[in-house]
Protein backbone atom coordinates (compact mmCIF):
# COMPACT_ATOMS: atom_id res chain seq x y z
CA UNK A 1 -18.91 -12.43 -28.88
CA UNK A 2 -21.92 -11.56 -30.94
CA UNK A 3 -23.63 -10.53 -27.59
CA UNK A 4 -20.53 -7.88 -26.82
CA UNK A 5 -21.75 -4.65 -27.06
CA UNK A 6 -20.54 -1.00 -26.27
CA UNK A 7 -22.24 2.04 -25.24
CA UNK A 8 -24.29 4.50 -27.72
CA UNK A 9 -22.33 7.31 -29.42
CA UNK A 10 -19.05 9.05 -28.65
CA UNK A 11 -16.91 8.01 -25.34
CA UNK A 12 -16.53 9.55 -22.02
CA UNK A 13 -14.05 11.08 -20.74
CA UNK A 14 -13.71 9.69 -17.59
CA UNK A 15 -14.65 5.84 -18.27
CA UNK A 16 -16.00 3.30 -20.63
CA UNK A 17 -17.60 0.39 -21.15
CA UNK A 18 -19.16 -3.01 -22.50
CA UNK A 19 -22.10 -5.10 -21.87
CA UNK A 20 -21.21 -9.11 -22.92
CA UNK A 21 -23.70 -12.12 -22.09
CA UNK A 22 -22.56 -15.39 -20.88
CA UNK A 23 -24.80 -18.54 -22.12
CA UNK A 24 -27.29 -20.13 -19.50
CA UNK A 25 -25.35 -22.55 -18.35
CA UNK A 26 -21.70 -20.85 -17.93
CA UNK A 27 -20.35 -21.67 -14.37
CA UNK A 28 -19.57 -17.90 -13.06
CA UNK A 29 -21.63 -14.47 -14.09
CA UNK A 30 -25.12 -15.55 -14.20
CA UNK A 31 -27.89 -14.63 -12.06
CA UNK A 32 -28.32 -17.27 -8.59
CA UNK A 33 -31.40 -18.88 -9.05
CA UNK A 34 -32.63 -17.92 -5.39
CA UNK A 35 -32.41 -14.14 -7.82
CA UNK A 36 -35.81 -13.22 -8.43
CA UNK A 37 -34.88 -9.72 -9.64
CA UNK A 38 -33.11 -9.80 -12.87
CA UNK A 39 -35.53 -10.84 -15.58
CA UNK A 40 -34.49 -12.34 -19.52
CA UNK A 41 -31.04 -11.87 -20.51
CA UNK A 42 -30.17 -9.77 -17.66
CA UNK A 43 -29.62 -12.92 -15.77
CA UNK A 44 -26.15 -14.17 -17.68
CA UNK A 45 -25.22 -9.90 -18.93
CA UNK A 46 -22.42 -8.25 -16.99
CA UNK A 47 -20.43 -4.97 -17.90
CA UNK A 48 -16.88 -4.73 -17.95
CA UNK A 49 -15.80 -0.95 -16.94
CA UNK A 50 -13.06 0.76 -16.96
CA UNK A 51 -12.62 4.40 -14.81
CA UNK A 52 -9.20 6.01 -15.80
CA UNK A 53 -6.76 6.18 -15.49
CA UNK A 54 -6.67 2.99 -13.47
CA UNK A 55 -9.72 1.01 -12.53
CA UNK A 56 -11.36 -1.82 -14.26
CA UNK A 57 -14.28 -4.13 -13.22
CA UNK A 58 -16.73 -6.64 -14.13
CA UNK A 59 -20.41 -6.32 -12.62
CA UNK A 60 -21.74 -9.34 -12.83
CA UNK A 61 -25.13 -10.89 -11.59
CA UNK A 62 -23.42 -12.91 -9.63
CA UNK A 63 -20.25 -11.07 -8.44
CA UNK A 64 -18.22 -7.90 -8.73
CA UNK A 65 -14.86 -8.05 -9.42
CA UNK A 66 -12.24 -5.00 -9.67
CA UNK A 67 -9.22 -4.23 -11.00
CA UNK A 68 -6.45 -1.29 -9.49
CA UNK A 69 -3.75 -0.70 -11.64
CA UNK A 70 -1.10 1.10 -10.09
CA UNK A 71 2.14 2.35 -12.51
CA UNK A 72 5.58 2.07 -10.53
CA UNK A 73 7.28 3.33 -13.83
CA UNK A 74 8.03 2.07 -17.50
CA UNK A 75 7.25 -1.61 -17.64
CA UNK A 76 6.10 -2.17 -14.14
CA UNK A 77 2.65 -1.93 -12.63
CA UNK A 78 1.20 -3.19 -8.88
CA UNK A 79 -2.21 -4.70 -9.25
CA UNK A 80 -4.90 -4.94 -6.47
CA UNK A 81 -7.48 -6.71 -6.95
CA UNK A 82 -11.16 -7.83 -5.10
CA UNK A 83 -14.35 -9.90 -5.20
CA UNK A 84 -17.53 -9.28 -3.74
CA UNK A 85 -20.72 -11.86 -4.22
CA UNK A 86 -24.07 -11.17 -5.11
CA UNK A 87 -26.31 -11.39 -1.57
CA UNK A 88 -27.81 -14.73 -3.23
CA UNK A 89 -24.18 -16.27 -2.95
CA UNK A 90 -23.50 -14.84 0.72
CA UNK A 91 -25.82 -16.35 2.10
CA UNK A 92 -24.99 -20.14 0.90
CA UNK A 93 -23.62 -22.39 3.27
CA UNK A 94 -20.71 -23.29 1.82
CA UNK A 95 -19.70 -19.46 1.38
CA UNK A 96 -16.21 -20.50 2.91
CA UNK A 97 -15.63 -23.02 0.13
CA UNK A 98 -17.05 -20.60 -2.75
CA UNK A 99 -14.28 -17.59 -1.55
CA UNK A 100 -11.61 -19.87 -2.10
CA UNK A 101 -12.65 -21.09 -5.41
CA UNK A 102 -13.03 -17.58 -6.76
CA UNK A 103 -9.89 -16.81 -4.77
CA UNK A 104 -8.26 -19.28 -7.02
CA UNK A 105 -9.83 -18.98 -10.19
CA UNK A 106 -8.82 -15.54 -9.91
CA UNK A 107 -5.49 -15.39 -8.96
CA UNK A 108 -4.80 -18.47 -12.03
CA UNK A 109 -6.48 -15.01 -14.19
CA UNK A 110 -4.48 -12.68 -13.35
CA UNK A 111 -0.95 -14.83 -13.36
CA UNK A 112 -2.24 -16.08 -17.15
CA UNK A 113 -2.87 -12.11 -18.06
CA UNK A 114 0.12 -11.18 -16.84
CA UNK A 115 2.03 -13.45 -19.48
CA UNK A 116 -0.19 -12.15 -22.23
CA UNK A 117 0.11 -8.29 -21.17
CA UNK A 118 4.49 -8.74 -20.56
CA UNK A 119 4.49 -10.42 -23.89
CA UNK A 120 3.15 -7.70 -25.76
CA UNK A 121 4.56 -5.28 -23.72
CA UNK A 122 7.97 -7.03 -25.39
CA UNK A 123 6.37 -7.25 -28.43
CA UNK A 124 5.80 -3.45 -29.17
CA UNK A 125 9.19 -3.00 -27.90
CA UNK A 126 11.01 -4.65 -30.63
CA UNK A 127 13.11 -2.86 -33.59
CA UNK A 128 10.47 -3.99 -36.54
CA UNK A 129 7.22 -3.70 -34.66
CA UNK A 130 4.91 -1.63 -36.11
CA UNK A 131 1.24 -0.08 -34.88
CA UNK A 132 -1.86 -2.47 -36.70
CA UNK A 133 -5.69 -2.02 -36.43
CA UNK A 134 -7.00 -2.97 -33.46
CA UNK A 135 -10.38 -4.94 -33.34
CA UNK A 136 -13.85 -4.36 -32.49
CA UNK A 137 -13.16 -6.00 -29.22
CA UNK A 138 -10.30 -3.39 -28.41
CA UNK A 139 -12.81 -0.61 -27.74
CA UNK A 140 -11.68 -0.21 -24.01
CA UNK A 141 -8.09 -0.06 -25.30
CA UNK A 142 -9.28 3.32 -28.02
CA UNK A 143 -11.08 5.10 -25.55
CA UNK A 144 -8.10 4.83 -23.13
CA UNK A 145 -5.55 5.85 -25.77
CA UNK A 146 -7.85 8.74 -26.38
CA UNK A 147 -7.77 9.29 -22.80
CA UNK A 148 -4.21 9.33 -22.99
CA UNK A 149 -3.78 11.18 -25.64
CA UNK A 150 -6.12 14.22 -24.28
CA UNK A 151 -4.43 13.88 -20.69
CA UNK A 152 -1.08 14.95 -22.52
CA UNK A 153 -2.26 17.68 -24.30
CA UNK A 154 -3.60 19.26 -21.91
């Protein structure tokens, strides 16, 4: 977490964003090492985007990975998602085997998110629950308030 960072000075209005670096040795979102482009730390950094009012995704050295959120009204949301590989990880031979991994590991993601997300949607809902500080990590979730919050008054 010490290696989360955000961008320089006030946030746009159309997006944001965070860099974060993986260790060395993490299994996903580090460089191939057939990659002879990305040099030092760039190897295991990736930034996590969001484009409002309803795209998210991770750039990775190794992958890209998006998120479309798509409102069907209060409480309910359709989400699309994809995966594409770095041309390193394309051209491996057992590219077949790899998809369905990621396939996996990504559909276990979104099923365990979508637990967290309905269980503080219910959360906020109740009678005594109350608005709290959010932290450092939460940037995304300011900037898209703000978005909100500009979108409105407008």
């Amino acid at each position: 977490m010490e290696d989360t960072r955000f961008g320089e000075g006030e946030a746009d209005d159309a997006f944001t964003f965070q860099w974060f670096t993986k260790t060395a040795d993490a299994p996903v979102g580090t460089a191939h090492k057939k990659n002879k482009r990305l040099k030092g730390d760039m190897r295991r950094t990736s930034v996590l985007g969001s484009v409002y009012p309803c795209h998210m995704f991770v750039l990775a050295p190794d992958h890209l990975w998006y998120l479309s959120l798509q409102p069907l009204g209060p409480g309910e949301v359709q989400i699309r998602y994809g995966l594409a590989f770095a041309p390193e990880l394309m051209a491996e031979k057992k590219l077949a085997a790899r998809i369905t991994e990621a396939k996996t590991y990504l559909d276990a993601t979104n099923e365990e998110d979508r637990g967290v997300v309905e269980g503080l949607y219910r959360g906020v809902q109740a009678p005594l629950a109350e608005p709290g500080p959010l932290s450092w990590l939460e940037k995304e979730n300011l900037d898209f308030t703000r978005y909100l919050l500009r979108s409105v008054a407008s």
